[in-house]
PDB file of N, CA and C in Angstrom:
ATOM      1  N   UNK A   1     100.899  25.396  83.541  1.00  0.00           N
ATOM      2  CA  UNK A   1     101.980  25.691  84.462  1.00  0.00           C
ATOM      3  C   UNK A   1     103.117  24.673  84.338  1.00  0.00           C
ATOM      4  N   UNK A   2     102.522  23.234  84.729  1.00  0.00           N
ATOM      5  CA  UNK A   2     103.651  22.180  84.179  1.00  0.00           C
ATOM      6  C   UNK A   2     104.387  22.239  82.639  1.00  0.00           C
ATOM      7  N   UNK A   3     103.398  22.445  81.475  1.00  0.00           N
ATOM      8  CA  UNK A   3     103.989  22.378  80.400  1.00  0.00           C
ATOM      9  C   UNK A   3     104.230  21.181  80.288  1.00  0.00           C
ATOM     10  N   UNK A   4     103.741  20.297  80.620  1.00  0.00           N
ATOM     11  CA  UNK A   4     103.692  18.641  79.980  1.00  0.00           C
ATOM     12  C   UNK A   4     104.885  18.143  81.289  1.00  0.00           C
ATOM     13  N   UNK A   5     105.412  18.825  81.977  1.00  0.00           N
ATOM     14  CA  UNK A   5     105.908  17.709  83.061  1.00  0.00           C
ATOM     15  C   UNK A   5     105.699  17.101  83.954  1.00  0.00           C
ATOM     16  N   UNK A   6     106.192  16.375  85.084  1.00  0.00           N
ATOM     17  CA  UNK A   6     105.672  16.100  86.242  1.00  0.00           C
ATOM     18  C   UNK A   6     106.774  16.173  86.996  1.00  0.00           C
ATOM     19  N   UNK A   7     106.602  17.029  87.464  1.00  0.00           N
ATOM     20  CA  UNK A   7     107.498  17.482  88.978  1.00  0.00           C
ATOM     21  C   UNK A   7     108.058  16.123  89.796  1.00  0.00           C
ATOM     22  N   UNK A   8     106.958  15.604  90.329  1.00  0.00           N
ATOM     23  CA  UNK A   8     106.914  14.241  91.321  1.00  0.00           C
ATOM     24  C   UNK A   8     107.910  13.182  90.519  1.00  0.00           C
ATOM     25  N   UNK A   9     107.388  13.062  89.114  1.00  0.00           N
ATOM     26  CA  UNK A   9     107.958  12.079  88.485  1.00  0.00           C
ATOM     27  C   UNK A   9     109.999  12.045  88.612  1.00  0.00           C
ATOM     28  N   UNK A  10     109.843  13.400  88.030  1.00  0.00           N
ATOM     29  CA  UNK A  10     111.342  13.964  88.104  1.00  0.00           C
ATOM     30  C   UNK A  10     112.178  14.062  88.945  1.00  0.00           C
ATOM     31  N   UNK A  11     111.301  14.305  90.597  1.00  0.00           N
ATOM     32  CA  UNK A  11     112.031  13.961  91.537  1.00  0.00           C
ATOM     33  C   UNK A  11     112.628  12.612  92.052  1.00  0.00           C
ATOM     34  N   UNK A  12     111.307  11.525  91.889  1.00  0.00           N
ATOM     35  CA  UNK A  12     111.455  10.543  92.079  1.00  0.00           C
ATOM     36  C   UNK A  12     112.526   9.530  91.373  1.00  0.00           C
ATOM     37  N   UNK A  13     112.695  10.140  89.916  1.00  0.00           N
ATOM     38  CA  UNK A  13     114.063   9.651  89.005  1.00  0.00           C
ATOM     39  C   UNK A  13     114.685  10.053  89.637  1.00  0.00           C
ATOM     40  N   UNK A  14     115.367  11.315  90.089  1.00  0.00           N
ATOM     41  CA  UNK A  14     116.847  11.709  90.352  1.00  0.00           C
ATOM     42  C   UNK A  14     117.266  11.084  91.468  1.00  0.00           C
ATOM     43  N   UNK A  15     116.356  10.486  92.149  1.00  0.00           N
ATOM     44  CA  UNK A  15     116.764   9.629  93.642  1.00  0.00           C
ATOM     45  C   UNK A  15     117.489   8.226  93.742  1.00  0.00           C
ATOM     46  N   UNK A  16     118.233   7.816  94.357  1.00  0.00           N
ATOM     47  CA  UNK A  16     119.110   6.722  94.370  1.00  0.00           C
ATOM     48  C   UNK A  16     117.426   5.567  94.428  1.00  0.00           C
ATOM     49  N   UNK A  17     118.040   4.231  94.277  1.00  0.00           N
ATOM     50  CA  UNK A  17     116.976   3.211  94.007  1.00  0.00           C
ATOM     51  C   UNK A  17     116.556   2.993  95.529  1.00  0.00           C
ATOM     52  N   UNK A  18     117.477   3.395  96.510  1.00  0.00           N
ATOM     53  CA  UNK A  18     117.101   2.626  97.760  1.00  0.00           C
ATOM     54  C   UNK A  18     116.375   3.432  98.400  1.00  0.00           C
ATOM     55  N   UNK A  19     116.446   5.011  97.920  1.00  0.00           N
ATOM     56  CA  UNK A  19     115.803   5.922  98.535  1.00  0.00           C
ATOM     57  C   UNK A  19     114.470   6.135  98.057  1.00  0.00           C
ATOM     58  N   UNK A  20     114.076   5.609  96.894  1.00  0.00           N
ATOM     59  CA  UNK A  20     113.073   5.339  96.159  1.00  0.00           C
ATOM     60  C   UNK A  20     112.322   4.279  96.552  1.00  0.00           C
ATOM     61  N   UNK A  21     112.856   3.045  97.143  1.00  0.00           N
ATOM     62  CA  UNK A  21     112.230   2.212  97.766  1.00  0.00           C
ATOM     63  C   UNK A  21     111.526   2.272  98.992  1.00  0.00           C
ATOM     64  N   UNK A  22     112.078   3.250  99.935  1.00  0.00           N
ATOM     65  CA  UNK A  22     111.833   4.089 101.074  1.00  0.00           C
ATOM     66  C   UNK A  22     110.312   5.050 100.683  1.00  0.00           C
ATOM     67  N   UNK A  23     110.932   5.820  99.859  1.00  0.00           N
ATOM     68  CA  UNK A  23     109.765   6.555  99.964  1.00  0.00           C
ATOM     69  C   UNK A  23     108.224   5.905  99.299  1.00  0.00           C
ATOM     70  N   UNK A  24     108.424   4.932  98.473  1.00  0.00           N
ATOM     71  CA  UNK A  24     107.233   4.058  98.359  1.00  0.00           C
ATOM     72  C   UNK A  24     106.779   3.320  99.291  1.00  0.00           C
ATOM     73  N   UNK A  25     107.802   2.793 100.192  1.00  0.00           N
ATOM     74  CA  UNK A  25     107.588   1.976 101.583  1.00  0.00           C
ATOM     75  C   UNK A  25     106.462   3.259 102.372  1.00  0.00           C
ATOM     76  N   UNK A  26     106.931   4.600 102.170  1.00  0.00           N
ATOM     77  CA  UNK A  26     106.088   5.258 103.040  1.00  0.00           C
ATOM     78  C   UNK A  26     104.724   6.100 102.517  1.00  0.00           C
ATOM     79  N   UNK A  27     104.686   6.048 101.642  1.00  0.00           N
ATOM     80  CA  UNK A  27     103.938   6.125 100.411  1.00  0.00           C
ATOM     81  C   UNK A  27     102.592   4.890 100.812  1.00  0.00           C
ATOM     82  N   UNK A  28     103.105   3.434 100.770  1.00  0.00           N
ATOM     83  CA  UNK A  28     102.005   2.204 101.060  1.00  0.00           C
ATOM     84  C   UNK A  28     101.559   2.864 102.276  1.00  0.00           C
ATOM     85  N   UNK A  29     102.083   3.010 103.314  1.00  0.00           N
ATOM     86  CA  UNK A  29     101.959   3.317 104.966  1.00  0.00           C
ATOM     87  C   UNK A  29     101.004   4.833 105.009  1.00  0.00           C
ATOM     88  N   UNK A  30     100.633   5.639 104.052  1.00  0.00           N
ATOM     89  CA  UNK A  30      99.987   6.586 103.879  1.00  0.00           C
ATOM     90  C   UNK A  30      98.435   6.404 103.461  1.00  0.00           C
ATOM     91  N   UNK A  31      98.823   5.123 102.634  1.00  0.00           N
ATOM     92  CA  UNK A  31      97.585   4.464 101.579  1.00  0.00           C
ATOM     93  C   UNK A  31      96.501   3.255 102.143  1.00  0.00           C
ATOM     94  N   UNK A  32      97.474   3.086 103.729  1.00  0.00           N
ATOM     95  CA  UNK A  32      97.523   2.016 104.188  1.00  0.00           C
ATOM     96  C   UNK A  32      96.534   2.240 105.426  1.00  0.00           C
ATOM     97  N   UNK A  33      97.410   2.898 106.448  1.00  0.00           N
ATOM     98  CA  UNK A  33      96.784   2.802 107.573  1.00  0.00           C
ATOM     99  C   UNK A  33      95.781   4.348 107.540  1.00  0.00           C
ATOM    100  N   UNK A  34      94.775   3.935 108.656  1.00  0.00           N
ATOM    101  CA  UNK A  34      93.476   4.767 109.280  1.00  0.00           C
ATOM    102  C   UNK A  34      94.241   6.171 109.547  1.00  0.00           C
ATOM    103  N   UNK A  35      95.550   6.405 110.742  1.00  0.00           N
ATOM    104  CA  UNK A  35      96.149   6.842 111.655  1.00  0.00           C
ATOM    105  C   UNK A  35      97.579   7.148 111.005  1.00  0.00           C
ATOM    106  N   UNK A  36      98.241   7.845 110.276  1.00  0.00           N
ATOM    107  CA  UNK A  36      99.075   7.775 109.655  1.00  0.00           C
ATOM    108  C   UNK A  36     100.449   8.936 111.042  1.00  0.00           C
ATOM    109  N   UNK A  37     101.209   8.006 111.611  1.00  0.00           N
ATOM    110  CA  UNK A  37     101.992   9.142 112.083  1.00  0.00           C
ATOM    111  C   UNK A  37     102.958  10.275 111.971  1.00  0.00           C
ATOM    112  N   UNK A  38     102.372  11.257 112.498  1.00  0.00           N
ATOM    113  CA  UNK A  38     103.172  12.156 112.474  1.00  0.00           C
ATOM    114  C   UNK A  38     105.246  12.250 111.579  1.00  0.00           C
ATOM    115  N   UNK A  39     105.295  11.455 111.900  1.00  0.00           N
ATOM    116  CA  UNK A  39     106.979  11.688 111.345  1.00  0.00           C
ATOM    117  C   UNK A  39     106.945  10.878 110.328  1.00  0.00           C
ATOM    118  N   UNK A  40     105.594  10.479 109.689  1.00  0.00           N
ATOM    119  CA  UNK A  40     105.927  10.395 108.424  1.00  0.00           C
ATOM    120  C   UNK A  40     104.769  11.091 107.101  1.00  0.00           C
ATOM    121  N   UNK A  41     103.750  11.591 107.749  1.00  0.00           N
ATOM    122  CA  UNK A  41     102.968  12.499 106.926  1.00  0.00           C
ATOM    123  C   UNK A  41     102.154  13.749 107.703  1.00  0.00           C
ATOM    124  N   UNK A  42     102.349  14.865 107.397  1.00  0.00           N
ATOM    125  CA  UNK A  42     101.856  16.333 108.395  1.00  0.00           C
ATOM    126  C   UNK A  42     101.441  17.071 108.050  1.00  0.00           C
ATOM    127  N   UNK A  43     100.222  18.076 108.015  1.00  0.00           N
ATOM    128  CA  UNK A  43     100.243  19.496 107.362  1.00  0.00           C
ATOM    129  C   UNK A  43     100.927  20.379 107.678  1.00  0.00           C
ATOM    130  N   UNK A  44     101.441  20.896 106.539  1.00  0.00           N
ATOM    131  CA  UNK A  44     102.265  21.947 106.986  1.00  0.00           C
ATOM    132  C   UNK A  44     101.271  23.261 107.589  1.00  0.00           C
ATOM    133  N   UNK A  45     102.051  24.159 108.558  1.00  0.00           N
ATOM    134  CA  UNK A  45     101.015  24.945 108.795  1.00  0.00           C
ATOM    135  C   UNK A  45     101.116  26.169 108.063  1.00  0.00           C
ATOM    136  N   UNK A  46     100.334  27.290 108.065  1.00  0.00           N
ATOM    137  CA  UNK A  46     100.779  28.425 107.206  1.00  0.00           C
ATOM    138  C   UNK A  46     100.254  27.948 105.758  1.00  0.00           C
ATOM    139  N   UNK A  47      99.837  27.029 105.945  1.00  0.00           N
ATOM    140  CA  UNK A  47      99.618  26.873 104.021  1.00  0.00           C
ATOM    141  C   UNK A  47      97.827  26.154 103.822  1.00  0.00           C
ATOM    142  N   UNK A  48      97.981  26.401 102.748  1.00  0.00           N
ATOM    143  CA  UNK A  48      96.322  26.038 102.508  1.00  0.00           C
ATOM    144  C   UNK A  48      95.981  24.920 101.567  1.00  0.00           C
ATOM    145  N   UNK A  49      96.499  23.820 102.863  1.00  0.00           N
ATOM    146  CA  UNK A  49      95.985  22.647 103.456  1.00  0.00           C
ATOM    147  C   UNK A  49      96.915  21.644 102.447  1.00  0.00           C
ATOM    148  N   UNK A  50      98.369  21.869 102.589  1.00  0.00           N
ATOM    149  CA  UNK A  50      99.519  21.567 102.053  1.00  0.00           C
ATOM    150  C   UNK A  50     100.323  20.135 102.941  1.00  0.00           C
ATOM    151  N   UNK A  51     100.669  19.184 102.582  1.00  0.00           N
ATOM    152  CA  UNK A  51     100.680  18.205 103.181  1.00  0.00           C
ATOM    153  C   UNK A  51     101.785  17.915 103.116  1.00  0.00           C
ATOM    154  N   UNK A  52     103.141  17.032 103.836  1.00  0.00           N
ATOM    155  CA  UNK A  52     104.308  16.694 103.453  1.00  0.00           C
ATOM    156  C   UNK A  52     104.623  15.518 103.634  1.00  0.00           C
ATOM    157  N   UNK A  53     104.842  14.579 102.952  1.00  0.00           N
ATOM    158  CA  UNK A  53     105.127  12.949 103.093  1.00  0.00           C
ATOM    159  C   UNK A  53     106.703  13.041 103.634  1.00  0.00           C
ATOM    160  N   UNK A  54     107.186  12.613 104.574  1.00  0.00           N
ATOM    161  CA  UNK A  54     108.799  13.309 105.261  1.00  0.00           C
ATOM    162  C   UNK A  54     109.527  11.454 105.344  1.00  0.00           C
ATOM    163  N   UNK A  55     110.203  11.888 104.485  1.00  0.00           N
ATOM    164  CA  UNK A  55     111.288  10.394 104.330  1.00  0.00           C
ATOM    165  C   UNK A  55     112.726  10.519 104.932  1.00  0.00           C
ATOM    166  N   UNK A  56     112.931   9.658 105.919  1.00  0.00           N
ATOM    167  CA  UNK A  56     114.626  10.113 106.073  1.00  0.00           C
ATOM    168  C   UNK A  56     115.157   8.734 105.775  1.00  0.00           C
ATOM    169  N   UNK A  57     116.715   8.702 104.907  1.00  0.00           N
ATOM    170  CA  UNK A  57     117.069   7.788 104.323  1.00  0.00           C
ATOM    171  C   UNK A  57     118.690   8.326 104.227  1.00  0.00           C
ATOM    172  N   UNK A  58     119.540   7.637 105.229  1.00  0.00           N
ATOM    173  CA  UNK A  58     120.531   7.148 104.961  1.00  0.00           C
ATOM    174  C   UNK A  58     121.852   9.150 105.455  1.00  0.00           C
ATOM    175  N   UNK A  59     120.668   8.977 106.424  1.00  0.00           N
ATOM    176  CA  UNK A  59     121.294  10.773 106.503  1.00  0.00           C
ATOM    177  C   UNK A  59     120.442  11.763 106.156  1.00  0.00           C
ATOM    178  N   UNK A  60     119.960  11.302 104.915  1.00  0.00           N
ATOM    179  CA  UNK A  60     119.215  12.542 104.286  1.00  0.00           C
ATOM    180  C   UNK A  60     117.851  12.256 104.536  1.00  0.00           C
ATOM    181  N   UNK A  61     117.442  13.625 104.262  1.00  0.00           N
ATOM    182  CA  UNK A  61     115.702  14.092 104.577  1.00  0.00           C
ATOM    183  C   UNK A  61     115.336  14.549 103.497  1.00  0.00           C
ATOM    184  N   UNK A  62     114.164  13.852 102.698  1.00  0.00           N
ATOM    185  CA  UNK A  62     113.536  14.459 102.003  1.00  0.00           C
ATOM    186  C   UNK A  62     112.179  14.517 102.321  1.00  0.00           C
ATOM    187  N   UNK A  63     111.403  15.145 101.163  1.00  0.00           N
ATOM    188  CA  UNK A  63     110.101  15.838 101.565  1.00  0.00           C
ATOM    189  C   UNK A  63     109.065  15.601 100.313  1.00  0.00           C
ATOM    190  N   UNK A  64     108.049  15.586 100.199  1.00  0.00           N
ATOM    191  CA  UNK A  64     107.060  15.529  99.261  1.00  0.00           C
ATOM    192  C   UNK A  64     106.046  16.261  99.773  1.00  0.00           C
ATOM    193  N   UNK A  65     105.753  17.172  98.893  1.00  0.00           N
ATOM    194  CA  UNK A  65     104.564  17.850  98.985  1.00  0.00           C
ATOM    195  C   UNK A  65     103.474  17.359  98.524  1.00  0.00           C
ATOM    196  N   UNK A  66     102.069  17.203  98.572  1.00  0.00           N
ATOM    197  CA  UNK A  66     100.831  16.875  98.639  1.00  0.00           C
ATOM    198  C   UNK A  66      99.607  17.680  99.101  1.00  0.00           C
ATOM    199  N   UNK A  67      98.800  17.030  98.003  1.00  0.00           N
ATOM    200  CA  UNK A  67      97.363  17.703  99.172  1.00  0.00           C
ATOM    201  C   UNK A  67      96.503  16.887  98.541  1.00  0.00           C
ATOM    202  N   UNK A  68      94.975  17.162  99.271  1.00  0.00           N
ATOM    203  CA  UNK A  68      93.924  16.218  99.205  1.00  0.00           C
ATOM    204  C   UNK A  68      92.717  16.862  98.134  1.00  0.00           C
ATOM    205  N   UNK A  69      92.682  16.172  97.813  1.00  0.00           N
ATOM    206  CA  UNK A  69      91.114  16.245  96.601  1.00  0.00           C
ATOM    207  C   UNK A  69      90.353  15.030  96.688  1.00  0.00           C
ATOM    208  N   UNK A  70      89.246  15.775  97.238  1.00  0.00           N
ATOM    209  CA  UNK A  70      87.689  14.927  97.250  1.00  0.00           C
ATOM    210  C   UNK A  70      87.807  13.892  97.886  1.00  0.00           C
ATOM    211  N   UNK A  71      88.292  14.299  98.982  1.00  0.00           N
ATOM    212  CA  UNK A  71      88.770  13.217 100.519  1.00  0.00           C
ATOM    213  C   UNK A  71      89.916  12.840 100.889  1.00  0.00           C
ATOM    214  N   UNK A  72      89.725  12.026  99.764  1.00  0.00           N
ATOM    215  CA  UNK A  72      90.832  11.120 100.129  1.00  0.00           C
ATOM    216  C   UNK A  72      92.105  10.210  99.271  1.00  0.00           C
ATOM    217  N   UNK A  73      92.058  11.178  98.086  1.00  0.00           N
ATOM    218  CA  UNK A  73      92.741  11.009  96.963  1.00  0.00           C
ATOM    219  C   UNK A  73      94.374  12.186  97.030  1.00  0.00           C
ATOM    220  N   UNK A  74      95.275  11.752  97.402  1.00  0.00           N
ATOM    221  CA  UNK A  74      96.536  12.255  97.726  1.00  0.00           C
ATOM    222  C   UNK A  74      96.795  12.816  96.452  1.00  0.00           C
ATOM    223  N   UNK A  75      97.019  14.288  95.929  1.00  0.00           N
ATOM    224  CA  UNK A  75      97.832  14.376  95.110  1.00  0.00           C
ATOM    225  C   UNK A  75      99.265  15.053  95.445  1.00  0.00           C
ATOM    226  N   UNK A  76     100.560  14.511  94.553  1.00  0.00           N
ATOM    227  CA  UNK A  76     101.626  14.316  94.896  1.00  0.00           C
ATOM    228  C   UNK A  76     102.484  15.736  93.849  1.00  0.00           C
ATOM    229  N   UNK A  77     102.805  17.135  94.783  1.00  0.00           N
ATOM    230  CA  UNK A  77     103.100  18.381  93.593  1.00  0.00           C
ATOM    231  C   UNK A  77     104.522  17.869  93.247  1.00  0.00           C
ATOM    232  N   UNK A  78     105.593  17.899  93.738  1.00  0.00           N
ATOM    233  CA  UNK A  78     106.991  17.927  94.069  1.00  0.00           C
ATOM    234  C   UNK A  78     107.765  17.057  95.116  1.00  0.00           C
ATOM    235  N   UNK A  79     108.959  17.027  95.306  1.00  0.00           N
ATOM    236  CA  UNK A  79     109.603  16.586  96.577  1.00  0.00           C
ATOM    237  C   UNK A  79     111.206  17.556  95.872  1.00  0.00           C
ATOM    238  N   UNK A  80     111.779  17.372  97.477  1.00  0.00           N
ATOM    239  CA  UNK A  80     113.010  18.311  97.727  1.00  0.00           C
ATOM    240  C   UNK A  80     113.904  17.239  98.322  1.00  0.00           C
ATOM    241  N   UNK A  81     115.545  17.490  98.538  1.00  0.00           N
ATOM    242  CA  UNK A  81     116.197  16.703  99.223  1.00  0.00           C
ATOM    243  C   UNK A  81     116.257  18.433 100.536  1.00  0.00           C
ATOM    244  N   UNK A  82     115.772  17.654 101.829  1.00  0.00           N
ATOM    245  CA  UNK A  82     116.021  18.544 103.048  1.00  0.00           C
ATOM    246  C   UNK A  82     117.077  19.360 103.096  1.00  0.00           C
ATOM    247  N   UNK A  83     117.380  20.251 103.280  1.00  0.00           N
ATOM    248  CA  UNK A  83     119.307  20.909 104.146  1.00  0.00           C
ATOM    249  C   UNK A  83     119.106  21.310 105.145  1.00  0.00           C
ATOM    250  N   UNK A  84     117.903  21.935 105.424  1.00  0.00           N
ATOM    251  CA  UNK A  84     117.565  22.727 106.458  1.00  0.00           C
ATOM    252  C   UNK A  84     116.558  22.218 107.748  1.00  0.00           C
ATOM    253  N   UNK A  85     116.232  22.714 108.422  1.00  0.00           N
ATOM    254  CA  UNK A  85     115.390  22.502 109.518  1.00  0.00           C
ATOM    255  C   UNK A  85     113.621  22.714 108.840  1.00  0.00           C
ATOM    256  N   UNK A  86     113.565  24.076 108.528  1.00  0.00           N
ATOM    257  CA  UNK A  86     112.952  24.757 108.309  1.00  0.00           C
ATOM    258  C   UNK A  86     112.407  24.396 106.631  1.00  0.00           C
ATOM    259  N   UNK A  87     111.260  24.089 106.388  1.00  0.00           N
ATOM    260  CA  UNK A  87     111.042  24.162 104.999  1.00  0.00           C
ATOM    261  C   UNK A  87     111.001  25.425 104.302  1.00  0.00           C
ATOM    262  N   UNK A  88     112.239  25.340 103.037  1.00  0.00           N
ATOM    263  CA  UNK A  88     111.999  26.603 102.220  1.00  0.00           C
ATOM    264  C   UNK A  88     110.742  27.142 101.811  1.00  0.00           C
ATOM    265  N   UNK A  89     110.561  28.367 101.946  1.00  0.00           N
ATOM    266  CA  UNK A  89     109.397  29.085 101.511  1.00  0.00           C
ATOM    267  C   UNK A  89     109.289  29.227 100.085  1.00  0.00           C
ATOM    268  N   UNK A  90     110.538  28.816  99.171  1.00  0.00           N
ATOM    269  CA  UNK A  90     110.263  28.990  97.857  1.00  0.00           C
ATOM    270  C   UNK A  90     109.545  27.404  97.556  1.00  0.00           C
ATOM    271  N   UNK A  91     109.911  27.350  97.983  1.00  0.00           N
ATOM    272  CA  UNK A  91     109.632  25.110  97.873  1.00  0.00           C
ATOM    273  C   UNK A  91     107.937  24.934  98.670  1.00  0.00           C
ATOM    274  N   UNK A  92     107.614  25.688  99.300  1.00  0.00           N
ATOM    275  CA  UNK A  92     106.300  26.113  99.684  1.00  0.00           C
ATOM    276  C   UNK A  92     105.274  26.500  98.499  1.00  0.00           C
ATOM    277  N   UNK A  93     105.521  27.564  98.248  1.00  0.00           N
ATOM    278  CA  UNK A  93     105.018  28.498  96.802  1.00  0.00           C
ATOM    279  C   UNK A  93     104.918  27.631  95.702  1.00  0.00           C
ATOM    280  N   UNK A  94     105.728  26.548  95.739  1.00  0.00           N
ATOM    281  CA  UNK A  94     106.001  26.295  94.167  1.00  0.00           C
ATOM    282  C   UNK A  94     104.690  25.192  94.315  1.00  0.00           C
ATOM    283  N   UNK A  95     104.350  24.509  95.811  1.00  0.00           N
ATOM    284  CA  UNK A  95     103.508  23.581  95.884  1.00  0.00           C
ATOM    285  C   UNK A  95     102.771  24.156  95.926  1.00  0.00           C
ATOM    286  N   UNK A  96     102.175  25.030  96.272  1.00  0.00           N
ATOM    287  CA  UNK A  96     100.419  26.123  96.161  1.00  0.00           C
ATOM    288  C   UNK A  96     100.338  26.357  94.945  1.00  0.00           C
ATOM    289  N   UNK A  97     101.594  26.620  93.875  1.00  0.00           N
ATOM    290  CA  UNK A  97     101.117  26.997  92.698  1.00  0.00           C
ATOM    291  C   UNK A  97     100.789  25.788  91.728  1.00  0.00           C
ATOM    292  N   UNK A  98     101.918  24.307  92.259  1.00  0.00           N
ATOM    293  CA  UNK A  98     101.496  23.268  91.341  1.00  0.00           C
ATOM    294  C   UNK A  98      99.926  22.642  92.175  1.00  0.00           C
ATOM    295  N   UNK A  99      99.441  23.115  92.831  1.00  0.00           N
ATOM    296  CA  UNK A  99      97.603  22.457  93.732  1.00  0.00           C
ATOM    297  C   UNK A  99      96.697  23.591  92.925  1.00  0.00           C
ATOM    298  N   UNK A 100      97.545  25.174  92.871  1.00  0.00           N
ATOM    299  CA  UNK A 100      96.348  25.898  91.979  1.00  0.00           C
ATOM    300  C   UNK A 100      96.083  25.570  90.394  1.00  0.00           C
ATOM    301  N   UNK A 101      97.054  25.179  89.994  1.00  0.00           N
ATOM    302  CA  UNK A 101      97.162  24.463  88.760  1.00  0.00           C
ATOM    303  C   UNK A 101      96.801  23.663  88.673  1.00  0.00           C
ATOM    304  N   UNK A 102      96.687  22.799  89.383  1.00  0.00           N
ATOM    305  CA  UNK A 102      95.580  20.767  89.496  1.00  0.00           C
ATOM    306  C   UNK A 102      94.462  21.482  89.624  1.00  0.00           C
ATOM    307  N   UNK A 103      94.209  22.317  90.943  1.00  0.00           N
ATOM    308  CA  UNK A 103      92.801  22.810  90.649  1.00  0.00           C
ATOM    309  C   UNK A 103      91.864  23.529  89.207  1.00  0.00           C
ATOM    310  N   UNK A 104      92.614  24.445  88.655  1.00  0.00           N
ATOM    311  CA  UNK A 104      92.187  25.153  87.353  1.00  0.00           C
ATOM    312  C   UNK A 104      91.764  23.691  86.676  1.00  0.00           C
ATOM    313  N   UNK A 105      92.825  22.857  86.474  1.00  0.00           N
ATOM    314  CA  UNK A 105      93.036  22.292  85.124  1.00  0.00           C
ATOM    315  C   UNK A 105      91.968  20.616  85.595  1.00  0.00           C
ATOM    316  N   UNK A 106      91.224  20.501  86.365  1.00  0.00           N
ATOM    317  CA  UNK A 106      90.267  19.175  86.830  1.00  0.00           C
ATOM    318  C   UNK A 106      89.242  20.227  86.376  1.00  0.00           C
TER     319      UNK A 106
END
């Protein structure tokens, strides 16, 4: 499905350095604590068992999609820069299809 890329990786380049620093800051805080709060990691609902790491930086909102394998091992599909309230449903899909694809391919 990837074809040799990484989604995560690609997002994480196109991001300014400070916003990159942010989202690793929240990234440790995921890795970190027992209790992780709400406004900064959530399941989304409607989805099967789809996770969102939610960074706001400097105005903007971005998003990382995730989910869990074999507890407690985060894997990281994509991230988006926010516009909306509402998470796109195409930006949904694309993370079920990059988790059915980790799944096939382990």
């Amino acid at each position: 499905m990837t074809t040799g890329r990484c989604p995560i990786e690609e997002f994480l380049d196109s991001l300014p350095s400070k916003v990159v620093q942010k989202v690793l800051w929240v990234f440790e805080l995921v890795r970190e604590l027992a209790t992780i709060p709400g406004q900064y990691f959530k399941k989304l609902p409607g989805t099967d068992d789809l996770w969102e790491c939610r960074i706001s930086q400097g105005g903007n909102i971005y998003r990382v999609f995730a989910f869990f394998e074999k507890g407690d091992l985060v894997i990281l599909t994509h991230g988006i820069m926010k516009k909306t309230e509402k998470t796109p449903t195409k930006e949904l899909r694309k993370a079920e299809e990059y988790k059915a694809d980790w799944l096939q391919r382990r």
